[in-house]
Protein backbone atom coordinates (compact mmCIF):
# COMPACT_ATOMS: atom_id res chain seq x y z
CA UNK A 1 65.67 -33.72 -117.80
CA UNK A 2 64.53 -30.01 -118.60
CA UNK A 3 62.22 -28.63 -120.04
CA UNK A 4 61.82 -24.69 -120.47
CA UNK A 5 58.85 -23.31 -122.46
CA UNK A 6 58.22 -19.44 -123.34
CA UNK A 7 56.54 -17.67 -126.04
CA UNK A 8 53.06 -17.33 -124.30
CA UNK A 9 51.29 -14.23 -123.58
CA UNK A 10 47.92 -12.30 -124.65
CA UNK A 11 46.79 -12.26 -128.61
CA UNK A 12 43.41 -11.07 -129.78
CA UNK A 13 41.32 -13.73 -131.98
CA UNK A 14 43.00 -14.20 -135.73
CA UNK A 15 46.66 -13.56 -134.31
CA UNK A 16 49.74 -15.54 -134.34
CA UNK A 17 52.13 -16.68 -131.39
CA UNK A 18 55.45 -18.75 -131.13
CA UNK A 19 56.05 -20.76 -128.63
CA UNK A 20 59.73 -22.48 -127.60
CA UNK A 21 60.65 -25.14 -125.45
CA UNK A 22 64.57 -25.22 -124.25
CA UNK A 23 65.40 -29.09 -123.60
CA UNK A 24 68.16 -30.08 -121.87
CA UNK A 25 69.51 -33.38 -119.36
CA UNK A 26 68.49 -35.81 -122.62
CA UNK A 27 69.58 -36.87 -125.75
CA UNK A 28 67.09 -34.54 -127.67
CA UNK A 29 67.57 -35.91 -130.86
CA UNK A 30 66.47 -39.25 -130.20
CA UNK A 31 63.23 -37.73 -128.72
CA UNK A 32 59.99 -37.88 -129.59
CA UNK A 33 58.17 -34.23 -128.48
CA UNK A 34 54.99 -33.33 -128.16
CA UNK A 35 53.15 -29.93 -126.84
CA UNK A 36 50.05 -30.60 -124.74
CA UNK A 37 47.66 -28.11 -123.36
CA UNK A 38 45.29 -27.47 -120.57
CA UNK A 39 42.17 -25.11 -120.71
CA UNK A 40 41.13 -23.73 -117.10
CA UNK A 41 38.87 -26.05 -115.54
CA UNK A 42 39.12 -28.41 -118.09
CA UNK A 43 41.76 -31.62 -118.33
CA UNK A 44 44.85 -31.91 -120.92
CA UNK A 45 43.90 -32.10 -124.21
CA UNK A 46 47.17 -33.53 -126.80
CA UNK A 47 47.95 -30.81 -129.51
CA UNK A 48 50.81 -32.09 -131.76
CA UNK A 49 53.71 -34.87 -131.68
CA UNK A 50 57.30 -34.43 -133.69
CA UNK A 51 59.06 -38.17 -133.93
CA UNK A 52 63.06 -38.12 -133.72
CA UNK A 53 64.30 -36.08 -136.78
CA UNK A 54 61.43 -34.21 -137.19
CA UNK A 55 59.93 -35.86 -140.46
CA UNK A 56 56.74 -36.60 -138.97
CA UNK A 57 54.23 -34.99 -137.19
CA UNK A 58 51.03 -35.29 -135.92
CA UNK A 59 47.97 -32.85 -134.42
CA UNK A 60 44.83 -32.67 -132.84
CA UNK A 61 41.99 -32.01 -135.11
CA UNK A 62 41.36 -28.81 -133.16
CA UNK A 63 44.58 -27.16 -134.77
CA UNK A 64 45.38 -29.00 -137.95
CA UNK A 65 46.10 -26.07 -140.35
CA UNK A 66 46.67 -23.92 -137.84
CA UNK A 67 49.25 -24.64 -135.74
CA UNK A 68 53.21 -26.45 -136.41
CA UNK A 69 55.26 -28.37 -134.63
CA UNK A 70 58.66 -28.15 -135.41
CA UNK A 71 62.14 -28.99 -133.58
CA UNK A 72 65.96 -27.94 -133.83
CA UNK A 73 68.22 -30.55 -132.73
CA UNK A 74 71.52 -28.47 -132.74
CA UNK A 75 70.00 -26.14 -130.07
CA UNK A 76 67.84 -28.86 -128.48
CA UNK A 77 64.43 -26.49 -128.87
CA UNK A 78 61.02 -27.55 -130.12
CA UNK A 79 58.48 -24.91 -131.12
CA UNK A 80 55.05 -24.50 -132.16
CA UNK A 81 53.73 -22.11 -134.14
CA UNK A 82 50.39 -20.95 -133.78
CA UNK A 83 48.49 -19.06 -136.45
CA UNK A 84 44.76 -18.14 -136.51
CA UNK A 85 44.24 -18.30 -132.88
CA UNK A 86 40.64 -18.69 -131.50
CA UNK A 87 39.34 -18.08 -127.92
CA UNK A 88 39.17 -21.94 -127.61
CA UNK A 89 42.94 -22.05 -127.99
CA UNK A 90 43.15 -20.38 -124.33
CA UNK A 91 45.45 -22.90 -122.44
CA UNK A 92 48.35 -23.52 -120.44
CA UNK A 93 50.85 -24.80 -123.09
CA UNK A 94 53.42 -28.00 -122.10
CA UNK A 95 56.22 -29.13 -123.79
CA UNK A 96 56.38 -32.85 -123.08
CA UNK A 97 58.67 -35.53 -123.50
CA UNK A 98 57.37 -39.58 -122.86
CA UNK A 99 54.41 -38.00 -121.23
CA UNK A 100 56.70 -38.30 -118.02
CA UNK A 101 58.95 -35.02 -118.38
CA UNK A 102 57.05 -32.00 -118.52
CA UNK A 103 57.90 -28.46 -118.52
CA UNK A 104 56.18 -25.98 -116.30
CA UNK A 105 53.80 -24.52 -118.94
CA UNK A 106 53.37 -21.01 -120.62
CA UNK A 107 50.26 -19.40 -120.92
CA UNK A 108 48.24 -18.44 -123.99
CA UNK A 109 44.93 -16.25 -124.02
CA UNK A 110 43.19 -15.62 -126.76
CA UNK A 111 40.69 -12.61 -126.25
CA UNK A 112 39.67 -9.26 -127.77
């Protein structure tokens, strides 16, 4: 199993960013994917969940309206879109699948 995120990088407060995750090793499709995030110094903190197919989805109150989850099962690649960033969004980003396969993370920071 592999997972490859990217998309990450410096935004000021009120701007957008799209992150990727390249899976690979795994029957994609049948996955369930989620993105989860860690704030320095602080623990990981669950952002969204995408079942198998992609009909459903599911986020943290601390981006619902803000940020969505999404997935392409021809190319194996989930995203998340992130719109209306705040400081508080400032986070190492994970693509994760059955919260034991985990990418290696790409940075967001939010900051004027």
């Amino acid at each position: 199993v592999q997972l490859v995120e990217s998309g990450g990088g410096l935004v000021h407060p009120g701007g957008s960013l799209r992150l990727s995750c390249a899976a690979s090793g795994f029957t994609f499709s049948n996955a369930v994917m989620r993105w989860v995030r860690q704030a320095p110094g602080k623990g990981l903190e669950w952002v969204s969940d995408i079942v198998a197919g992609g009909e459903t989805t599911y986020y943290a109150a601390s981006v619902k309206g803000r940020f969505t989850i999404s997935r392409d099962d021809v190319k194996n690649m989930l995203y998340l879109e992130m719109n209306s960033l705040k400081p508080e969004d400032t986070a190492r980003y994970y693509c994760v699948r059955d919260l034991n396969y985990w990418g290696q993370g790409t940075q967001v920071t939010v900051s004027s």
